[in-house]
C-alpha atoms as a PDB file:
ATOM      1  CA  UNK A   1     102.051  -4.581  50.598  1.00  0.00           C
ATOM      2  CA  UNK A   2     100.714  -1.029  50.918  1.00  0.00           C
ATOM      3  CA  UNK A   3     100.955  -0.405  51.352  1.00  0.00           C
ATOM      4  CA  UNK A   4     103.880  -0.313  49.851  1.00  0.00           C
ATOM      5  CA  UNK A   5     103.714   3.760  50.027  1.00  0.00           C
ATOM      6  CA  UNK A   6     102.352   5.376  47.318  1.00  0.00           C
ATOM      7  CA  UNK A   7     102.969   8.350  48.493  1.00  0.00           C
ATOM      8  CA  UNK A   8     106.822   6.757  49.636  1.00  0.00           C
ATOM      9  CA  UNK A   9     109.129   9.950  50.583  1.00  0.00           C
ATOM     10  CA  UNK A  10     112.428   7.810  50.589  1.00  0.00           C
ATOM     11  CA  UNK A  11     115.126  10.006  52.257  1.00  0.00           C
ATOM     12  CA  UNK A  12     117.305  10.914  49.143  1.00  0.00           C
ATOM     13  CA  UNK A  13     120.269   8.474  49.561  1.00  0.00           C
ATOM     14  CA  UNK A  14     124.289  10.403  49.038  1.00  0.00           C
ATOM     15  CA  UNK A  15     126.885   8.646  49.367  1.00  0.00           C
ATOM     16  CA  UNK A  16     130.152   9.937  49.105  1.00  0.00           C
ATOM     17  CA  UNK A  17     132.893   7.807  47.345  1.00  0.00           C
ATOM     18  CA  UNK A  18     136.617   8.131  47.425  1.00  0.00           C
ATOM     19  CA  UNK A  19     138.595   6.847  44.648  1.00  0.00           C
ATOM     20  CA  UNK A  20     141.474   5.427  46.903  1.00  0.00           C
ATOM     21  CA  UNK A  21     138.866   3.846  48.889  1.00  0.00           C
ATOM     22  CA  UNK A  22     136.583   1.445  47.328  1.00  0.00           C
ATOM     23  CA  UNK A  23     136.125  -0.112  44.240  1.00  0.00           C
ATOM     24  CA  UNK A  24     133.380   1.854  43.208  1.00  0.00           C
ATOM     25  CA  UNK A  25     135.873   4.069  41.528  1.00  0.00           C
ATOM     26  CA  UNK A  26     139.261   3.090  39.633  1.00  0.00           C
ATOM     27  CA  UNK A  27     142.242   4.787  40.473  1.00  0.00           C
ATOM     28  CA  UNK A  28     142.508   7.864  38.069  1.00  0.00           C
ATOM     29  CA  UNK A  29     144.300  11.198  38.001  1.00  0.00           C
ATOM     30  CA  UNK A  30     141.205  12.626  35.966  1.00  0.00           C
ATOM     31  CA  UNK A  31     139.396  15.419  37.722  1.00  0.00           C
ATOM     32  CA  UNK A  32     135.789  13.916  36.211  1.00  0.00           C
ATOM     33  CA  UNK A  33     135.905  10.274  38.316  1.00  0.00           C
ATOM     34  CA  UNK A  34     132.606  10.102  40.242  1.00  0.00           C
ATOM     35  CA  UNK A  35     132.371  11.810  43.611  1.00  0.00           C
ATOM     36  CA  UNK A  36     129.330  10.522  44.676  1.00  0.00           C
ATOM     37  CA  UNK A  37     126.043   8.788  44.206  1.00  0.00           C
ATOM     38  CA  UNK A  38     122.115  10.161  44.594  1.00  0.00           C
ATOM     39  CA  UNK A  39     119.936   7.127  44.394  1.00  0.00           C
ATOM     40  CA  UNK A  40     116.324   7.768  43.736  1.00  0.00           C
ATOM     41  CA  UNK A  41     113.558   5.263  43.784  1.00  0.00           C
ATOM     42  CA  UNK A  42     111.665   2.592  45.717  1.00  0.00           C
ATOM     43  CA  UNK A  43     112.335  -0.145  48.416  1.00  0.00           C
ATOM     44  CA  UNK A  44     114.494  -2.197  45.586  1.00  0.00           C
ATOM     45  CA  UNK A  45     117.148   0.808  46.582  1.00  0.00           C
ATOM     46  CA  UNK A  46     116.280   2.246  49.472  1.00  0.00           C
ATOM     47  CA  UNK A  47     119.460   1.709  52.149  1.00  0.00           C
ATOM     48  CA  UNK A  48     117.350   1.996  55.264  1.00  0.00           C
ATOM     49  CA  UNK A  49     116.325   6.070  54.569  1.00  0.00           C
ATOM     50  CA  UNK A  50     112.501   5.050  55.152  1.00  0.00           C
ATOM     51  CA  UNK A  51     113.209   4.057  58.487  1.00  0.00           C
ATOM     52  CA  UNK A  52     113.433   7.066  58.993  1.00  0.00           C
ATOM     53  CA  UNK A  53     109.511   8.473  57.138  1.00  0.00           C
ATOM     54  CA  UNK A  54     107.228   7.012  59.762  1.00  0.00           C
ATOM     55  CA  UNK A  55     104.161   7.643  58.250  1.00  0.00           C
ATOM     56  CA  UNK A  56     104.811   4.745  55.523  1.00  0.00           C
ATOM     57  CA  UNK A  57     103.719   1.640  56.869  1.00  0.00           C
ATOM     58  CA  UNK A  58     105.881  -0.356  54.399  1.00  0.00           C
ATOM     59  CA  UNK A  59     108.888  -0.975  56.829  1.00  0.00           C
ATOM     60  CA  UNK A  60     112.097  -3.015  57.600  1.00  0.00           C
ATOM     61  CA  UNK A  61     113.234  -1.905  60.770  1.00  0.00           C
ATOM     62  CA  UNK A  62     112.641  -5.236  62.270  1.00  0.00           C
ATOM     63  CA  UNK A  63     114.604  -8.352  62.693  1.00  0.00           C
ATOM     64  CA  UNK A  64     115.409 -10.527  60.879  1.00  0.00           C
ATOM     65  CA  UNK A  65     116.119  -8.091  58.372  1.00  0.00           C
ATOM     66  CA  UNK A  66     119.721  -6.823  58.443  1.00  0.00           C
ATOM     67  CA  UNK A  67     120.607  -9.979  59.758  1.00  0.00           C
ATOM     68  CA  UNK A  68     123.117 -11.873  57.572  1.00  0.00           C
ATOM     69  CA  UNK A  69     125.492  -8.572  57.144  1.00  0.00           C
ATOM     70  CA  UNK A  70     124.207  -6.044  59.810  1.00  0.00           C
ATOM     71  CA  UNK A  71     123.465  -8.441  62.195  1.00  0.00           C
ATOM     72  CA  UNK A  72     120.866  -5.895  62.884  1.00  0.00           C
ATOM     73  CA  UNK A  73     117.721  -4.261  61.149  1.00  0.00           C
ATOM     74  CA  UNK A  74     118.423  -0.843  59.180  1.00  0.00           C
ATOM     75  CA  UNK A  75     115.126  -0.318  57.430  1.00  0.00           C
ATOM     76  CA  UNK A  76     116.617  -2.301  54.266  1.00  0.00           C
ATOM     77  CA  UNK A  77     114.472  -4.581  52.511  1.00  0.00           C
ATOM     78  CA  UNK A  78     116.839  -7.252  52.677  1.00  0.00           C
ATOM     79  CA  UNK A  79     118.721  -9.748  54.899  1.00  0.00           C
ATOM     80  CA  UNK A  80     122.121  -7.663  54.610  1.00  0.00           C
ATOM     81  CA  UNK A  81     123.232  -4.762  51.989  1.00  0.00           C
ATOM     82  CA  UNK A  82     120.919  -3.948  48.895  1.00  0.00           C
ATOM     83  CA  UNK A  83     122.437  -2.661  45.790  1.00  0.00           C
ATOM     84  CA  UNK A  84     122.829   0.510  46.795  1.00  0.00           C
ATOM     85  CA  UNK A  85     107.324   6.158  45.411  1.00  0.00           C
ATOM     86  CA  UNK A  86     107.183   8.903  44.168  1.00  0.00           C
ATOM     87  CA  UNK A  87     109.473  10.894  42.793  1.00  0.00           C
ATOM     88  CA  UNK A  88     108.197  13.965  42.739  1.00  0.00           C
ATOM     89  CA  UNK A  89     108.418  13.850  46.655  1.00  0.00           C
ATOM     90  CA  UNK A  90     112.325  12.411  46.664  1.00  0.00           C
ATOM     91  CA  UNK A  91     112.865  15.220  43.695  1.00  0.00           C
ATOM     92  CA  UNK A  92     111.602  17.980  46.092  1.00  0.00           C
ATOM     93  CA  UNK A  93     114.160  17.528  49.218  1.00  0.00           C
ATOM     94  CA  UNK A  94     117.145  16.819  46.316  1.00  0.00           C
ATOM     95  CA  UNK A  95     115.931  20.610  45.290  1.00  0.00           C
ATOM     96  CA  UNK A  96     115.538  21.610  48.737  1.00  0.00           C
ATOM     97  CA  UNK A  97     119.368  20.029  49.190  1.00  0.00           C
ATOM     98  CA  UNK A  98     120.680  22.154  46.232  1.00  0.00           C
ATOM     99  CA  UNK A  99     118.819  25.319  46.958  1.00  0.00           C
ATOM    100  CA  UNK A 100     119.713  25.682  50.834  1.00  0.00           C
ATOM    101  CA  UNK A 101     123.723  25.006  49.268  1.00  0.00           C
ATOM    102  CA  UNK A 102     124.399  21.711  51.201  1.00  0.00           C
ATOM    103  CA  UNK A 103     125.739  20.299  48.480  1.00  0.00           C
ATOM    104  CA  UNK A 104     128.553  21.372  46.274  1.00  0.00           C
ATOM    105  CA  UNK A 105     127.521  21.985  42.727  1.00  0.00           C
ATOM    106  CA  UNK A 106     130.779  20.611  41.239  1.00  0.00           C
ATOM    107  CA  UNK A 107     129.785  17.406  43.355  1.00  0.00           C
ATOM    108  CA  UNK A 108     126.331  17.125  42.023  1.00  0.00           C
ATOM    109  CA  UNK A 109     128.094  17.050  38.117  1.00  0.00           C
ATOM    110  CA  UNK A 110     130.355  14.578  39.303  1.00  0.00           C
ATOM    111  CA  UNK A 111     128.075  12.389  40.952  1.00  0.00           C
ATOM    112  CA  UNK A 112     126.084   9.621  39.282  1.00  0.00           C
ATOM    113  CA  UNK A 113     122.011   9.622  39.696  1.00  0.00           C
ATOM    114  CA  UNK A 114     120.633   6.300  40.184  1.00  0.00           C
ATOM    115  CA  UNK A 115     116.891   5.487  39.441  1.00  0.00           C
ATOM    116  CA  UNK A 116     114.919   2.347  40.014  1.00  0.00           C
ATOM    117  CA  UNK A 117     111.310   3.134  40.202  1.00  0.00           C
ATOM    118  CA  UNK A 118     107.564   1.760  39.484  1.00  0.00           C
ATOM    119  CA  UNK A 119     107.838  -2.110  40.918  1.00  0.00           C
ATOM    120  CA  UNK A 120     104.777  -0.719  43.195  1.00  0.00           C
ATOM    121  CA  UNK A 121     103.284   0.704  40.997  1.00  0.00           C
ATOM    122  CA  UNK A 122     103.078  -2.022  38.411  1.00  0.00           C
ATOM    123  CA  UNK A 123     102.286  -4.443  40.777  1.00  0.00           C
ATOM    124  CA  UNK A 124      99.329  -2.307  42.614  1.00  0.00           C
ATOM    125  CA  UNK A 125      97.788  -1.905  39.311  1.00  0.00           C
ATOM    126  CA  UNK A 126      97.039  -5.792  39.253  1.00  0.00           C
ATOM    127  CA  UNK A 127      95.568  -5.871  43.695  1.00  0.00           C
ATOM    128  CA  UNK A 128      92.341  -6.677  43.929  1.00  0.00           C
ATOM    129  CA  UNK A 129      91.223  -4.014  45.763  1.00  0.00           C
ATOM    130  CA  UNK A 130      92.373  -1.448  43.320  1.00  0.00           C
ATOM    131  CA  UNK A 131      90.161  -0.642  40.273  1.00  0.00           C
ATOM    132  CA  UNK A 132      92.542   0.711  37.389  1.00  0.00           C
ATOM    133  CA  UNK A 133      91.415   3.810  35.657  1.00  0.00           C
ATOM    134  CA  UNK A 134      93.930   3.885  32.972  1.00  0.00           C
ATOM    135  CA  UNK A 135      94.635   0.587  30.513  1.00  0.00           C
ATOM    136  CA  UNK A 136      98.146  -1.034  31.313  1.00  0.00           C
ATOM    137  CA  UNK A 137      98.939   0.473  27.923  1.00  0.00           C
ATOM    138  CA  UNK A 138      98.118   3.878  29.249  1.00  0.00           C
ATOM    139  CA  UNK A 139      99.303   3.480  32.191  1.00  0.00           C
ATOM    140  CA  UNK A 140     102.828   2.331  31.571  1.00  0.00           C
ATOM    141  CA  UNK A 141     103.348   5.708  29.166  1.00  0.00           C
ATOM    142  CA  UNK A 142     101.580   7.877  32.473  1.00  0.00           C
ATOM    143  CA  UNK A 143     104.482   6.281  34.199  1.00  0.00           C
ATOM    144  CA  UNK A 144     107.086   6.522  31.758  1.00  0.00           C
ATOM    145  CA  UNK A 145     106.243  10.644  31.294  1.00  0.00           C
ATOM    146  CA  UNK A 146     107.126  10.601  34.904  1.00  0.00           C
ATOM    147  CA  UNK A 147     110.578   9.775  34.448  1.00  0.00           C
ATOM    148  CA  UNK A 148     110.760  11.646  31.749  1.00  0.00           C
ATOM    149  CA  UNK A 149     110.188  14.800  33.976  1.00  0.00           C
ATOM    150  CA  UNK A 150     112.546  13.243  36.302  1.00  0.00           C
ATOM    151  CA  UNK A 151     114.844  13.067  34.187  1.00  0.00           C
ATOM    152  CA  UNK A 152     114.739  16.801  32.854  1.00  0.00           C
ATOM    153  CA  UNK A 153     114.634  18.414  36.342  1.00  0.00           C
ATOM    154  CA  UNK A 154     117.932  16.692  37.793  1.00  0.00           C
ATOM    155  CA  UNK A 155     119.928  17.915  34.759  1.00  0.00           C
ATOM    156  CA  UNK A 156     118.618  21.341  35.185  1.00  0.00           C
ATOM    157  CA  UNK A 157     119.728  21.036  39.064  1.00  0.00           C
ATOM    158  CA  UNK A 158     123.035  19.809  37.609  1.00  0.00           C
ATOM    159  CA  UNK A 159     123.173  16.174  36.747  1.00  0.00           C
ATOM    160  CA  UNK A 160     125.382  14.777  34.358  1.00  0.00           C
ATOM    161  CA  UNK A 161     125.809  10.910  34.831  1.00  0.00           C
ATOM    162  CA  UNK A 162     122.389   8.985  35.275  1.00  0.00           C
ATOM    163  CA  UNK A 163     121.789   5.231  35.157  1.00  0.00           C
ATOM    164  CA  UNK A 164     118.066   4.351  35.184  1.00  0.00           C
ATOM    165  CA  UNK A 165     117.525   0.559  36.205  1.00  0.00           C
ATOM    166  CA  UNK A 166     114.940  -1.781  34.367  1.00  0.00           C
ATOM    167  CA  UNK A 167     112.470  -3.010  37.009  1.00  0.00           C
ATOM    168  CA  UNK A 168     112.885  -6.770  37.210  1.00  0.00           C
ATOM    169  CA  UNK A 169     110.402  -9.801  36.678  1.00  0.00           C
ATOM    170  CA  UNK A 170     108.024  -8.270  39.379  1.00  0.00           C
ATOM    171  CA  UNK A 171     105.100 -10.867  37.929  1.00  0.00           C
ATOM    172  CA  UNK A 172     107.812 -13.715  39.778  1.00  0.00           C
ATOM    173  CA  UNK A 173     107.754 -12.013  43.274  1.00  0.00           C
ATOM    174  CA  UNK A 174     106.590 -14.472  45.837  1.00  0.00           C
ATOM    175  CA  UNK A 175     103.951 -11.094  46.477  1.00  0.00           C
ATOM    176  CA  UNK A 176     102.261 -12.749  43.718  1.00  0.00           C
ATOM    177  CA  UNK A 177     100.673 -15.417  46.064  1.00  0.00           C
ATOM    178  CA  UNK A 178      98.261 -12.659  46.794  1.00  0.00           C
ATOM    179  CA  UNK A 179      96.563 -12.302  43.538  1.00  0.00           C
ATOM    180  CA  UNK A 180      95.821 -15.733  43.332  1.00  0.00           C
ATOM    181  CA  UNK A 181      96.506 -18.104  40.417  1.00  0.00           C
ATOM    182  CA  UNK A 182      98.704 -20.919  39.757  1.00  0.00           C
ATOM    183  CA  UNK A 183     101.671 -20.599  42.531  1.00  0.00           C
ATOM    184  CA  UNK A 184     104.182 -22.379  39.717  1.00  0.00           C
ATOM    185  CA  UNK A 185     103.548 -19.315  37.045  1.00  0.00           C
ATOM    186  CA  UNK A 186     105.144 -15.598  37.448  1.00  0.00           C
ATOM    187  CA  UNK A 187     102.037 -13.247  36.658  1.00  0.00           C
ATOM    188  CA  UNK A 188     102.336 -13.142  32.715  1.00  0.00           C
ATOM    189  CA  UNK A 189     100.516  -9.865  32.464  1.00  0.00           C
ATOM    190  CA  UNK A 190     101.885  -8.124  34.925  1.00  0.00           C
ATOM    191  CA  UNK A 191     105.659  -9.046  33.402  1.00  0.00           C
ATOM    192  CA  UNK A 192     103.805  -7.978  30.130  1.00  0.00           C
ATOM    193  CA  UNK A 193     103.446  -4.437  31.540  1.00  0.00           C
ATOM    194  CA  UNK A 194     106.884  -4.515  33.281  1.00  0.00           C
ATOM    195  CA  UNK A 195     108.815  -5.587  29.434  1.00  0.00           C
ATOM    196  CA  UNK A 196     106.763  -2.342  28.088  1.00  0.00           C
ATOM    197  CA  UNK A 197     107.782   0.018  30.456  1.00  0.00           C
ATOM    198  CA  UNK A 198     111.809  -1.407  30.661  1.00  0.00           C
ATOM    199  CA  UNK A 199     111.277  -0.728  27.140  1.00  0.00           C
ATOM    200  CA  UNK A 200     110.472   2.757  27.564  1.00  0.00           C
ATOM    201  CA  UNK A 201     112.629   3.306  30.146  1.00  0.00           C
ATOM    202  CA  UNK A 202     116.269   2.708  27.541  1.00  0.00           C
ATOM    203  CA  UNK A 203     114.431   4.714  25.079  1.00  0.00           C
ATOM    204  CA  UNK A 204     114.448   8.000  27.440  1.00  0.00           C
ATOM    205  CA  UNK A 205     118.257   6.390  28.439  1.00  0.00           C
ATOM    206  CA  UNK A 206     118.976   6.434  24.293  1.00  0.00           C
ATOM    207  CA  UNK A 207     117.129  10.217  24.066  1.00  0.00           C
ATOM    208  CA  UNK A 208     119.317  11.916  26.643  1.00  0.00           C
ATOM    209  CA  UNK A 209     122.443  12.776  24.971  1.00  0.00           C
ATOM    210  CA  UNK A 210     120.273  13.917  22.115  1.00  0.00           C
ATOM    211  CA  UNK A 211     118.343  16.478  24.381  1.00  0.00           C
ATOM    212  CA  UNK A 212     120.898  17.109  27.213  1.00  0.00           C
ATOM    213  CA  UNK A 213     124.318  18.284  25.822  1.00  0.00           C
ATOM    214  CA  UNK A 214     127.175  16.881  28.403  1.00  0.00           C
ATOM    215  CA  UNK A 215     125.397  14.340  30.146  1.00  0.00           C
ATOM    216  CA  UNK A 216     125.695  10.381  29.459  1.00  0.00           C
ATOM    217  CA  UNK A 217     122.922   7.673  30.471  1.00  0.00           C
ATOM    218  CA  UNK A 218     123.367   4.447  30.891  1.00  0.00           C
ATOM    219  CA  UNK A 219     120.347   1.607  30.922  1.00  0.00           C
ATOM    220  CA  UNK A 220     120.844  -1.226  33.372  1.00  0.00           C
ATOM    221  CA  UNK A 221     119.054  -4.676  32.238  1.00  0.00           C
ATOM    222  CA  UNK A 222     118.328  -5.914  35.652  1.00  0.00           C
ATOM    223  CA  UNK A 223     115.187  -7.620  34.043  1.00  0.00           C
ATOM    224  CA  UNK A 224     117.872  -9.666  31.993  1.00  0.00           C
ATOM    225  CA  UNK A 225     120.165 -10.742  34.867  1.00  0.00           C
ATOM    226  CA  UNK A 226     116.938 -12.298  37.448  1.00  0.00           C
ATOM    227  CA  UNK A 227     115.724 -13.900  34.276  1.00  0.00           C
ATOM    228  CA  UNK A 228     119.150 -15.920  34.087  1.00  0.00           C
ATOM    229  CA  UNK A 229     119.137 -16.410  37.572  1.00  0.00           C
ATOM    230  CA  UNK A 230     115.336 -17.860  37.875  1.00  0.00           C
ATOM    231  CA  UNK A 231     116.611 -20.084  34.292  1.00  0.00           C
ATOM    232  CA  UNK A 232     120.087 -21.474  35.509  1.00  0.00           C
ATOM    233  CA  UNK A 233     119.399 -21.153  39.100  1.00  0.00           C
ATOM    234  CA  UNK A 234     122.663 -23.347  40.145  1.00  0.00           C
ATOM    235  CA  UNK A 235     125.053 -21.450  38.526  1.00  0.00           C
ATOM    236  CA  UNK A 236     124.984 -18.330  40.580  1.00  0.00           C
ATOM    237  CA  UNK A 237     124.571 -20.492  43.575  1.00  0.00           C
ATOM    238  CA  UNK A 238     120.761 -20.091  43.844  1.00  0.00           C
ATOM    239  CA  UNK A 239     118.378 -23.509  45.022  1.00  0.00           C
ATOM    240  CA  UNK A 240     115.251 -21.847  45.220  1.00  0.00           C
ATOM    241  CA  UNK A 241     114.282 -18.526  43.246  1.00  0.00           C
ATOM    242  CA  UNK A 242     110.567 -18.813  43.531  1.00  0.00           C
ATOM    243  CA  UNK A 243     109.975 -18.695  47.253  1.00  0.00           C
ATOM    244  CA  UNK A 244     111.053 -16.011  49.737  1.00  0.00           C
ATOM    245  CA  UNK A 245     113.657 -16.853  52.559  1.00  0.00           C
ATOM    246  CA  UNK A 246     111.464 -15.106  55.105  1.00  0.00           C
ATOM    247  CA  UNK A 247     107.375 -15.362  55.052  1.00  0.00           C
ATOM    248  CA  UNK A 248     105.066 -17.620  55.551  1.00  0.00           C
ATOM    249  CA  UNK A 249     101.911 -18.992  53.368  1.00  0.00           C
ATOM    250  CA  UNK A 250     102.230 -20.021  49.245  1.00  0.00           C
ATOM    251  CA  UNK A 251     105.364 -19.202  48.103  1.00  0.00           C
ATOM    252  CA  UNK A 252     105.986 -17.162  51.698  1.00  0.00           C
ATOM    253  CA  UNK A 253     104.759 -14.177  50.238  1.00  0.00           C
ATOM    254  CA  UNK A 254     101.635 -14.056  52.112  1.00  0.00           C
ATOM    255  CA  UNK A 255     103.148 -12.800  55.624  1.00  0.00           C
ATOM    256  CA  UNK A 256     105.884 -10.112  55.652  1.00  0.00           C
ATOM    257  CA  UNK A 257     109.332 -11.297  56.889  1.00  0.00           C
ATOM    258  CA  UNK A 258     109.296 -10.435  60.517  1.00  0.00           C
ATOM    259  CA  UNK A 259     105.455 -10.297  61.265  1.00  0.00           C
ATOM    260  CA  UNK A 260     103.958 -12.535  63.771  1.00  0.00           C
ATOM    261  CA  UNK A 261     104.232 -16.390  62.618  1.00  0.00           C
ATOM    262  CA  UNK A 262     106.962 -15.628  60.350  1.00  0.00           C
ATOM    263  CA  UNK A 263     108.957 -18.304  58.797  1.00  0.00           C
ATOM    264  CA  UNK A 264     113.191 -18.153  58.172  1.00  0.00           C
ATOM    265  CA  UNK A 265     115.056 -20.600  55.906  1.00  0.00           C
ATOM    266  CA  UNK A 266     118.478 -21.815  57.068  1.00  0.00           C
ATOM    267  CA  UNK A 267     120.783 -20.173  54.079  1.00  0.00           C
ATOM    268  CA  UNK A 268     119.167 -17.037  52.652  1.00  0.00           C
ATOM    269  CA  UNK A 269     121.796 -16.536  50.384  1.00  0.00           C
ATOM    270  CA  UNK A 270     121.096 -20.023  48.227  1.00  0.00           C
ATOM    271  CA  UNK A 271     117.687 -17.733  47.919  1.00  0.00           C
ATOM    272  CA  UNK A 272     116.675 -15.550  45.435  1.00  0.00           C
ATOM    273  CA  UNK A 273     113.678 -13.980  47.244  1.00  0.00           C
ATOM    274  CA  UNK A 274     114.939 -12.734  51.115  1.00  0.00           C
ATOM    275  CA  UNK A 275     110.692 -11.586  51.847  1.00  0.00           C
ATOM    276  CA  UNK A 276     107.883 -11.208  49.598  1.00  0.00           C
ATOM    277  CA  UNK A 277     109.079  -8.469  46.850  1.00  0.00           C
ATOM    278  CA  UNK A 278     112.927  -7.977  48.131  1.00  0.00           C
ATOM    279  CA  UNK A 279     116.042 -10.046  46.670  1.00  0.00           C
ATOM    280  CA  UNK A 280     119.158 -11.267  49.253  1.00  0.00           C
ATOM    281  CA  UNK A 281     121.871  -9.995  49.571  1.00  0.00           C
ATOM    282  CA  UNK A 282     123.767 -12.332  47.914  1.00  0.00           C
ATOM    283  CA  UNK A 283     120.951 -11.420  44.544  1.00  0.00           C
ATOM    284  CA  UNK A 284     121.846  -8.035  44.854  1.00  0.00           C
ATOM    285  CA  UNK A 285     125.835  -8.522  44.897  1.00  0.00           C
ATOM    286  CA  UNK A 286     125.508 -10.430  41.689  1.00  0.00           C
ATOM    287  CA  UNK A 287     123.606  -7.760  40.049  1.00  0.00           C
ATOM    288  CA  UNK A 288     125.591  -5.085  41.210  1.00  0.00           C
ATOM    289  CA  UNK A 289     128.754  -6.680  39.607  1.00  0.00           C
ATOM    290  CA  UNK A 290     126.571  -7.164  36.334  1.00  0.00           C
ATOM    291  CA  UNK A 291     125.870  -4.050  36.712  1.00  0.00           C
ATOM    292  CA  UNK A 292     129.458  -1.787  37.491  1.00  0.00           C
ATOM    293  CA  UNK A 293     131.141  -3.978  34.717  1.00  0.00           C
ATOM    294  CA  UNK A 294     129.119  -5.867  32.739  1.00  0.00           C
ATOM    295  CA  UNK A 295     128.694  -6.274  28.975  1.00  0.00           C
ATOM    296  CA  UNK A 296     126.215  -4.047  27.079  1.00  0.00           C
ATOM    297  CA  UNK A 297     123.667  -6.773  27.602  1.00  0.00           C
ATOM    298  CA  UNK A 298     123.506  -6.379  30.630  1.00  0.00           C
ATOM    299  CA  UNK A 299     124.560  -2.534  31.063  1.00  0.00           C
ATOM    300  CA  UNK A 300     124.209   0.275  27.469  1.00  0.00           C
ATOM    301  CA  UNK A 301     126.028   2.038  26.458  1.00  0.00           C
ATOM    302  CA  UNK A 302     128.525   1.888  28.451  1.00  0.00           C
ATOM    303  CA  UNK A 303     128.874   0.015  32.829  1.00  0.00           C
ATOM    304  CA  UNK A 304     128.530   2.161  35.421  1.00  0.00           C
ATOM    305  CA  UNK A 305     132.548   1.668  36.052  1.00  0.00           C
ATOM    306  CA  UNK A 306     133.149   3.614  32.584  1.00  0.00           C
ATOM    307  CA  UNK A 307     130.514   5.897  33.804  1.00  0.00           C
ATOM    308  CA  UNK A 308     131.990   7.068  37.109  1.00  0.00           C
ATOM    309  CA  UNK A 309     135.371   7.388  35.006  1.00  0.00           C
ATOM    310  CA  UNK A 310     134.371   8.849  31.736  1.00  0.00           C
ATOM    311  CA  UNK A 311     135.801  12.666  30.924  1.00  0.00           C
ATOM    312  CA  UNK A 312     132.876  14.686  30.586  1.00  0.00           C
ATOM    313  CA  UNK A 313     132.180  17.666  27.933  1.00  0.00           C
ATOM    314  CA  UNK A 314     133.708  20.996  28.747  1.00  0.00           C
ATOM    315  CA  UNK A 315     130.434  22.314  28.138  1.00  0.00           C
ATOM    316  CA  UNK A 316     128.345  20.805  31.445  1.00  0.00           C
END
């Protein structure tokens, strides 16, 4: 799992949105809608940028990923589109962005900041061949104070809209195979760990209109939405939402989709797993719809559609 990059330098992800072009944005004649996205965090987001950062060994350029949309691999950790570690190094080249004027500062205010961070770092707190120097207690607030700091430098460098994103049950990845234990069981302390940092997480979301005048957070329950999916599987179309699509060994989290002797079930998208720690596409597309215009249980205060339309305070 690594080696899932601890030291992960995901390529900061922009993506440019047009109102008259996608549904990411409604029609408006307001000057505030959304121009753009910056997406910070780990593989959960990443749209194929670490393909790119060599020096991680945690990679997806190989098939079958890609395959159900792409029909190629794009260095995403999924069979087709995903919904869109450390921060400090993605944080650095979004300064280096701003500072060498490559992007507009009027776009940065109008853009929304996505993060989804610490599913690797939660989980490599519970490998085997990691000794923890901090108790989960501890070191769920070390973590949280990270974000925090997040948080404070991409307002300074102009951010206005930001939606942080809960981590989701990573105790039920099929990843947990390697730990050992009973293979019908998510890893109850690890999800204990995961509940106390999503809690933390919509209390810095609650904090920042109180300590950043003009900007608006939103706190996506992504926890929530899996945890209906893995209860009442068949209603979002899911058969199997403990083992991945792709793997091999218990639960086919004990080989990484696309490594020798790798395994491939027929319809990934009745799957809620696609490899060993990644959703499918067909997860994802549900949560993203949860997500841009869902219900305050599933997104607070307000969806990310009212987000990328809301009028913002004159004094941003």
């Amino acid at each position: 799992m690594e080696k899932l990059c601890k030291n992960f330098p995901l390529v900061l992800l922009v993506v440019v949105v047009a109102t008259n072009q996608t549904s990411f944005c409604l029609a408006s004649e307001s000057n505030d809608v959304a121009r753009g996205i910056f997406s910070f965090g780990d593989s959960i987001l990443d749209a194929g940028t670490n393909h790119f950062n060599q020096n991680c060994s945690a990679q997806a350029d190989f098939p079958p990923y890609g395959s159900s949309f792409f029909h190629r691999p794009t260095g995403r950790f999924t069979n087709g589109r995903t919904g869109v570690t450390s921060l400090q190094v993605q944080l650095q080249q979004f300064k280096t962005l701003v500072e060498q004027n490559h992007t507009d500062q009027n776009i940065i205010k109008k853009s929304i900041f996505f993060l989804e961070s610490g599913s690797n770092d939660i989980f490599g707190y519970f490998l085997p061949f990691d000794t923890p120097t901090l108790s989960p207690e501890a070191y769920v607030q070390a973590m949280l104070v990270e974000v925090g700091k997040f948080i404070d430098q991409i307002y300074k460098l102009g951010a206005r809209r930001i939606a942080l994103f809960s981590l989701g049950p990573v105790g039920c990845v099929p990843a947990r195979a390697l730990l050992g234990g009973p293979a019908n069981k998510c890893y109850g302390k690890m999800n204990k760990m995961v509940k106390d940092y999503n809690k933390g997480l919509e209390s810095l979301v609650n904090d920042i209109p109180v300590k950043y005048p003009g900007a608006v957070g939103v706190y996506g329950a992504v926890y929530d939405v899996v945890q209906r999916f893995r209860s009442i599987p068949t209603r979002y179309g899911f058969t199997n939402v403990t083992d991945a699509c792709c793997g091999d060994g218990l639960l086919g989290g004990e080989l990484q989709c696309g490594r020798e002797g790798y395994k491939i079930c027929a319809k990934p998208n009745e799957y809620l797993f696609w490899d060993y720690f990644h959703p499918t596409e067909h997860a994802y597309k549900i949560i993203s719809k949860a997500l841009w215009a869902g219900t305050t249980a599933r997104i607070r205060p307000v969806n990310l559609k009212t987000l990328a339309n809301i009028t913002l305070a004159t004094r941003v």
